[in-house]
Protein backbone atom coordinates (compact mmCIF):
# COMPACT_ATOMS: atom_id res chain seq x y z
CA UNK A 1 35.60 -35.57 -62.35
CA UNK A 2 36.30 -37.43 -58.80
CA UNK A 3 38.33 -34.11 -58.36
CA UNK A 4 35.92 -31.81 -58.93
CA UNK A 5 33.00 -33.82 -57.13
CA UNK A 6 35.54 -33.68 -54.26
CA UNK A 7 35.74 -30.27 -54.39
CA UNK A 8 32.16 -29.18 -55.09
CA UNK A 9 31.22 -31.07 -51.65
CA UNK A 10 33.94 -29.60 -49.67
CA UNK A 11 32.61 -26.30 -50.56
CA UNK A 12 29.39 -27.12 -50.14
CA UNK A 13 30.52 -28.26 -46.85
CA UNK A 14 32.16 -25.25 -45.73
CA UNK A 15 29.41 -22.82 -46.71
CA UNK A 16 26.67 -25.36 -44.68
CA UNK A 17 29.56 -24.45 -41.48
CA UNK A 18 29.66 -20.99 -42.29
CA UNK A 19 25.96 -20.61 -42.34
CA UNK A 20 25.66 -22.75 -39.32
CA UNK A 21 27.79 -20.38 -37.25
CA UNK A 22 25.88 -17.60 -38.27
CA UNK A 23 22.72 -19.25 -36.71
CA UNK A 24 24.91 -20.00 -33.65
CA UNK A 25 26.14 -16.21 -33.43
CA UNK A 26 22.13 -15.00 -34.22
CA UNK A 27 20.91 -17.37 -31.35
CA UNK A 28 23.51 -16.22 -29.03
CA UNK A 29 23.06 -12.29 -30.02
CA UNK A 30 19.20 -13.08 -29.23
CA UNK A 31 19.79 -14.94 -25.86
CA UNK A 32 22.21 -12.00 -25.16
CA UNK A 33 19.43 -9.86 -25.28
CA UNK A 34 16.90 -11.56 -23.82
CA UNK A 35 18.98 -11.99 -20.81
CA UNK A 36 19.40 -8.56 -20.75
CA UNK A 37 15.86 -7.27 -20.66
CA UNK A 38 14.94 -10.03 -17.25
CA UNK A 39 18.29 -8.50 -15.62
CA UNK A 40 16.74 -5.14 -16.21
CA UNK A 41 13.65 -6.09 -15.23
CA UNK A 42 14.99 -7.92 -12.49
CA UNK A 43 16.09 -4.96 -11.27
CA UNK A 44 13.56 -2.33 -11.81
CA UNK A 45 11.20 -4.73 -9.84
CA UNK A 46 14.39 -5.31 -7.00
CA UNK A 47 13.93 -1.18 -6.72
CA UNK A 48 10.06 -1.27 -6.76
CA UNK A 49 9.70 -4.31 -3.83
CA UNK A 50 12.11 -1.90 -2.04
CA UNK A 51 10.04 1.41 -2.48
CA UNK A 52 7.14 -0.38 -1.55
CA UNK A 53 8.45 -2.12 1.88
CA UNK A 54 9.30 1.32 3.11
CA UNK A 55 6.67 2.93 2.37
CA UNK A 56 3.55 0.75 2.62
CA UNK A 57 1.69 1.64 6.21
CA UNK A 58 3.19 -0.82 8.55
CA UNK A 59 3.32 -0.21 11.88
CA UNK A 60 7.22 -2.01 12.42
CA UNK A 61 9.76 -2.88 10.23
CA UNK A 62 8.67 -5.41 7.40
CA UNK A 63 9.48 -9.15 8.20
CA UNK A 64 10.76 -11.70 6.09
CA UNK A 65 7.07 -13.12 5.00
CA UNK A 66 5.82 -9.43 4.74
CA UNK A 67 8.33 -8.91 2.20
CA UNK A 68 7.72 -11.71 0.44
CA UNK A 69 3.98 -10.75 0.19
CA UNK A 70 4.28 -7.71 -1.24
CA UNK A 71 6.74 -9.21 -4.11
CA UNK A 72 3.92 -11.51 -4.41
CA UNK A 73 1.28 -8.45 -4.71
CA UNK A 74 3.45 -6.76 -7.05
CA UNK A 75 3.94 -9.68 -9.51
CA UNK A 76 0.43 -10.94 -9.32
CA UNK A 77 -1.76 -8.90 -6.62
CA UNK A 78 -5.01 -10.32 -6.95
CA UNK A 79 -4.09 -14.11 -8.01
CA UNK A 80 -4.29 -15.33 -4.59
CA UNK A 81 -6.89 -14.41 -1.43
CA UNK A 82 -5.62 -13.17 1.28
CA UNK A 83 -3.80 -15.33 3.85
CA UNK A 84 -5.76 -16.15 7.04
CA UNK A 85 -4.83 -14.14 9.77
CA UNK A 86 -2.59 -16.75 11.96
CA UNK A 87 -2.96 -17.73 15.70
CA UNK A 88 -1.71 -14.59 17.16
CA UNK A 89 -3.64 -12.37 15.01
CA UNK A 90 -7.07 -12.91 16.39
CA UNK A 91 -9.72 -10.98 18.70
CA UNK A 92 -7.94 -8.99 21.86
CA UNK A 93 -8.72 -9.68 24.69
CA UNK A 94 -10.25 -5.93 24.71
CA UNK A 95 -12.66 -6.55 22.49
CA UNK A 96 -15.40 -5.63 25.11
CA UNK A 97 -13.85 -2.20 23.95
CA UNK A 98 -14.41 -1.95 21.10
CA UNK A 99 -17.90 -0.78 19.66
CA UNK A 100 -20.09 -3.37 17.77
CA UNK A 101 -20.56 -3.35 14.20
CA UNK A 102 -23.88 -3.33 14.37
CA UNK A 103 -24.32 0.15 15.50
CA UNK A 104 -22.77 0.56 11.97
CA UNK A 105 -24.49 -1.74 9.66
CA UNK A 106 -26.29 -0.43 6.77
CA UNK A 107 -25.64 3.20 7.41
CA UNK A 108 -23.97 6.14 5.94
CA UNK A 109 -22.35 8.77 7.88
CA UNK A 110 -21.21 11.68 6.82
CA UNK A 111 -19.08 14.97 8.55
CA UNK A 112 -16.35 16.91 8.04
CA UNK A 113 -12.40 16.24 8.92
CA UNK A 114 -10.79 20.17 10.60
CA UNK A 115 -7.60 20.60 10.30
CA UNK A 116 -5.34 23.31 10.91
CA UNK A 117 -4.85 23.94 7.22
CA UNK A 118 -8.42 23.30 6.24
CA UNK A 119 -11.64 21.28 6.04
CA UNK A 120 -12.56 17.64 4.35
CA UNK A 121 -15.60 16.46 4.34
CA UNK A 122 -15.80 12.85 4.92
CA UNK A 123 -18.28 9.68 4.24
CA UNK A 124 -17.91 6.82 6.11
CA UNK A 125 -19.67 3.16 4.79
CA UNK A 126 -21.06 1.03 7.58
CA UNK A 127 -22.53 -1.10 4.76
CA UNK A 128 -18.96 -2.31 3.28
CA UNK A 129 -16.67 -1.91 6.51
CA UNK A 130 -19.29 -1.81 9.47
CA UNK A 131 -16.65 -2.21 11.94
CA UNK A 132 -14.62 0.47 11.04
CA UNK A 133 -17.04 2.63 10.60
CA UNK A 134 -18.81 1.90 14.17
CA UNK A 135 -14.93 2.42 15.46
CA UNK A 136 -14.14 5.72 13.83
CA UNK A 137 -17.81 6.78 14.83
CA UNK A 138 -17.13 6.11 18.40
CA UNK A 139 -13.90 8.03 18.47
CA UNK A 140 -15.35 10.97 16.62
CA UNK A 141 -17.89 11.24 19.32
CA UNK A 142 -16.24 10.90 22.08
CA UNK A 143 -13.90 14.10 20.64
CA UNK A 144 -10.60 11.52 20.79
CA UNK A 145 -9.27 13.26 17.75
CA UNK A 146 -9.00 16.90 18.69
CA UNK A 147 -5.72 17.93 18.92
CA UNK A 148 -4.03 14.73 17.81
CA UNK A 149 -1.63 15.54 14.69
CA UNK A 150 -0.93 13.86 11.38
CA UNK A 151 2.08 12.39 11.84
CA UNK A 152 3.26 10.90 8.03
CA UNK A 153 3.01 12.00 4.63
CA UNK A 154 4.42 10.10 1.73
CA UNK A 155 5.19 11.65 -1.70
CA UNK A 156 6.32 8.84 -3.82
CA UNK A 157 5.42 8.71 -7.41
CA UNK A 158 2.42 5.71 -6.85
CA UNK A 159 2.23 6.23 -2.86
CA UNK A 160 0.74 9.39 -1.85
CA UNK A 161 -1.10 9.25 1.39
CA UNK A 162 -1.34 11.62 4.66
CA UNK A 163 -1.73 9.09 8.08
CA UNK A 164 -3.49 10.27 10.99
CA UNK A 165 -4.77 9.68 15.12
CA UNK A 166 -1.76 8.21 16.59
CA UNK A 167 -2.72 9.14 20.69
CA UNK A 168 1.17 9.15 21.05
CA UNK A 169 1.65 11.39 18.00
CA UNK A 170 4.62 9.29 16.41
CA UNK A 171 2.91 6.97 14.36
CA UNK A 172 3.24 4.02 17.63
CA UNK A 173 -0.06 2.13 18.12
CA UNK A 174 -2.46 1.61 21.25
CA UNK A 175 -1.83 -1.80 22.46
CA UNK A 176 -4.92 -1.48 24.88
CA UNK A 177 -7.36 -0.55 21.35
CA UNK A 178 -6.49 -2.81 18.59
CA UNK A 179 -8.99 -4.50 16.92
CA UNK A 180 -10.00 -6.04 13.49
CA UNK A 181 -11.15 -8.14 11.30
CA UNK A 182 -10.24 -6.37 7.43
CA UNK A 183 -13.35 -5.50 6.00
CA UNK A 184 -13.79 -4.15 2.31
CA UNK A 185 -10.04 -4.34 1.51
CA UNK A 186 -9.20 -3.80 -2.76
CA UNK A 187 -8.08 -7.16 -4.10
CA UNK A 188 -6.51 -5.43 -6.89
CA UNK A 189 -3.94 -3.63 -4.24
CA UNK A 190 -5.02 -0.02 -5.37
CA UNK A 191 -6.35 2.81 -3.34
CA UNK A 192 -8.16 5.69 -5.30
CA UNK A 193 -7.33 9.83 -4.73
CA UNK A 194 -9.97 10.41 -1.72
CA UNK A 195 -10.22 6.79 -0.18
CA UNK A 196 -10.31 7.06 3.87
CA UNK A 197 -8.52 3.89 4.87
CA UNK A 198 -7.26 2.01 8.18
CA UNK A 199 -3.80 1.97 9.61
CA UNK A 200 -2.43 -1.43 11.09
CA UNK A 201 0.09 -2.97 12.52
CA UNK A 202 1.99 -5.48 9.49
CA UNK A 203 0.88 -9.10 8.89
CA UNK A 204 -1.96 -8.56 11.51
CA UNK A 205 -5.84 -8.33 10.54
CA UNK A 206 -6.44 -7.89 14.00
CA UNK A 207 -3.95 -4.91 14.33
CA UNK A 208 -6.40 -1.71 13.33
CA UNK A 209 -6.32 0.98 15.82
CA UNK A 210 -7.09 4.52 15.65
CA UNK A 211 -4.84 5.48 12.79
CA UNK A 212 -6.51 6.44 9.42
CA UNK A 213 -4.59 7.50 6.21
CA UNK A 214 -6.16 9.57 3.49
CA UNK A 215 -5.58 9.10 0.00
CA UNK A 216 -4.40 12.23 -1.76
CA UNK A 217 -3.43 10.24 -4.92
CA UNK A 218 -3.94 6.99 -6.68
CA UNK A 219 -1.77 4.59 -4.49
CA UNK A 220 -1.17 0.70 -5.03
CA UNK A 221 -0.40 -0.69 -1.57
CA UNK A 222 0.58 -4.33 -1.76
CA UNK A 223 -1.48 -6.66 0.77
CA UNK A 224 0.94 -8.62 3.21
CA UNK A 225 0.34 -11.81 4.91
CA UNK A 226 -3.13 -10.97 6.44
CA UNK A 227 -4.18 -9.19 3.59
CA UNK A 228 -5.07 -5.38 2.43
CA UNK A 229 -6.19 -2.36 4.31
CA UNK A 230 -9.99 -1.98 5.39
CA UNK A 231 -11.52 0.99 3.18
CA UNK A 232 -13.65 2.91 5.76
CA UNK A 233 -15.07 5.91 3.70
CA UNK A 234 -14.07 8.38 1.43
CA UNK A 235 -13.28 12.29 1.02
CA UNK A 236 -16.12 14.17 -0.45
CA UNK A 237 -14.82 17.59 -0.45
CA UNK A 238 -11.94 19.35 0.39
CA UNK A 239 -8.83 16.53 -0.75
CA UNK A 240 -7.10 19.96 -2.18
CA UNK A 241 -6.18 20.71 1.45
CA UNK A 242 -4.21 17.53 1.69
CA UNK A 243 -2.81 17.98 -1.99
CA UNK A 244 -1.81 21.47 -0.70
CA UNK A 245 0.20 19.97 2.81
CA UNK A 246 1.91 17.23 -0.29
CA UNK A 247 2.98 19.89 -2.43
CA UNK A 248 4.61 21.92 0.77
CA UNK A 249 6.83 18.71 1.20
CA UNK A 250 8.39 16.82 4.12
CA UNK A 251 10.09 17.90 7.08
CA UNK A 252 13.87 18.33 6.50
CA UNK A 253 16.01 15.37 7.78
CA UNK A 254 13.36 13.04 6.95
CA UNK A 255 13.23 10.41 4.11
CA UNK A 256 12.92 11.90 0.62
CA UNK A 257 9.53 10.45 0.33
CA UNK A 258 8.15 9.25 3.66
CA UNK A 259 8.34 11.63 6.97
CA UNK A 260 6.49 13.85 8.97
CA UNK A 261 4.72 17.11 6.58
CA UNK A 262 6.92 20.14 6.33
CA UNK A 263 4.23 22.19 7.96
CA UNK A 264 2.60 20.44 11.13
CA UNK A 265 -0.70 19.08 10.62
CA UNK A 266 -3.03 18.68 13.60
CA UNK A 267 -6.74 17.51 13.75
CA UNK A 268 -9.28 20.20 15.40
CA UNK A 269 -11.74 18.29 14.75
CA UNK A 270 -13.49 15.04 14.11
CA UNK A 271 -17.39 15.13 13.49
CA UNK A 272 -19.62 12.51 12.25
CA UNK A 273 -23.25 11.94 12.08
């Protein structure tokens, strides 16, 4: 009997270890793949950071905290407010330049957008960005963007814009018209087809100019350290010209999604009223 009692525990014992290691190897066959799936998505979001950083509308290559920002906007893009513009981004010392937003508040104006390769028409919101729109208004009548050209088009899957109104015509900014502060930027990071935005120098609020970009496309564009991108108006007609100069592609040589549009594109005209 002490035999068999022996025996019946030592088998009992052996099954308990065999069923223990087949926890074990379960446990470790999960964890396997559970580690596989964040390396994945590790990297898929290693790729995306990267597509966004050179694409997103900065001025200059990104820095360190610009990059971290927009991993930031991608992970969680409206769980923090902007940062505060620091020290050095604040009012020029041209700001007697620059028109007040005042002569903006509270109105509407709307126009049309000639290009070479057709008309927009345009609407631009002094009640949500009065700055801009008092800035673009300005420029528009003093004829500033008649012959200027649009300089960048990018084609990227979730990125599909068409920037405009550099004076040097290669995308550089005016140091002696910069301006700011945001005004009506999206805190979810996402810029509909047909949105009429401001162009900026990185990290900067104080770094608009006289560079737009138009929206052909849904777009998310992370917000870096100062925060978005002011939303100045809108297309109301006419975004199938700038879906047209997308589908004709960029110039060759340049970036498979960001360059300067196959076919130059030049403003003939910029009327508001």
């Amino acid at each position: 009997m002490a035999a068999n009692s022996r025996s019946a525990r030592e088998a009992k014992r052996r099954v308990q270890q065999m069923e223990a290691k087949r926890e074990l190897r379960k446990e470790q066959d999960k964890r396997r793949k559970r580690d596989n799936v964040l390396a994945i998505g590790a990297g898929t979001a290693a790729v995306v950071v990267a597509l966004v950083l050179q694409l997103t509308v900065f001025s200059s290559n990104p820095t360190e905290d610009e990059y971290a920002a927009a991993q930031a906007g991608l992970t969680s893009p409206s769980a923090t407010p902007p940062v505060p513009p620091s020290p050095s981004a604040s009012p020029t010392a041209n700001a007697e330049n620059i028109p007040k937003p005042e002569t903006a508040a509270g109105k509407t104006f709307t126009g049309e957008l000639k290009l070479n390769s057709g008309t927009l028409g345009v609407e631009l919101d002094g009640t949500a960005a009065p700055q801009a729109a008092a800035v673009f208004k300005s420029l528009a009548d003093q004829n500033f963007y008649a012959g200027l050209n649009c300089h960048r088009l990018t084609t990227a899957e979730t990125f599909g814009v068409l920037q405009c109104g550099s004076k040097s015509g290669d995308g550089s900014s005016d140091p002696s018209f910069t301006w700011g502060p945001l005004e009506n930027t999206p805190q979810d990071n996402n810029y509909p087809a047909g949105t009429i935005a401001v162009a900026r120098s990185g990290g900067n609020a104080y770094g608009n100019g006289t560079q737009f970009f138009i929206v052909y496309k849904d777009t998310v564009i992370p917000a870096d350290a100062a925060g978005g991108y002011t939303v100045v108006g809108k297309v109301t007609s006419g975004l199938d010209v700038v879906n047209s100069i997308a589908a004709a592609g960029l110039k060759p040589g340049d970036n498979a999604t960001d360059g300067a549009p196959a076919e130059p594109v030049t403003i003939d005209s910029f009327s508001l009223k």
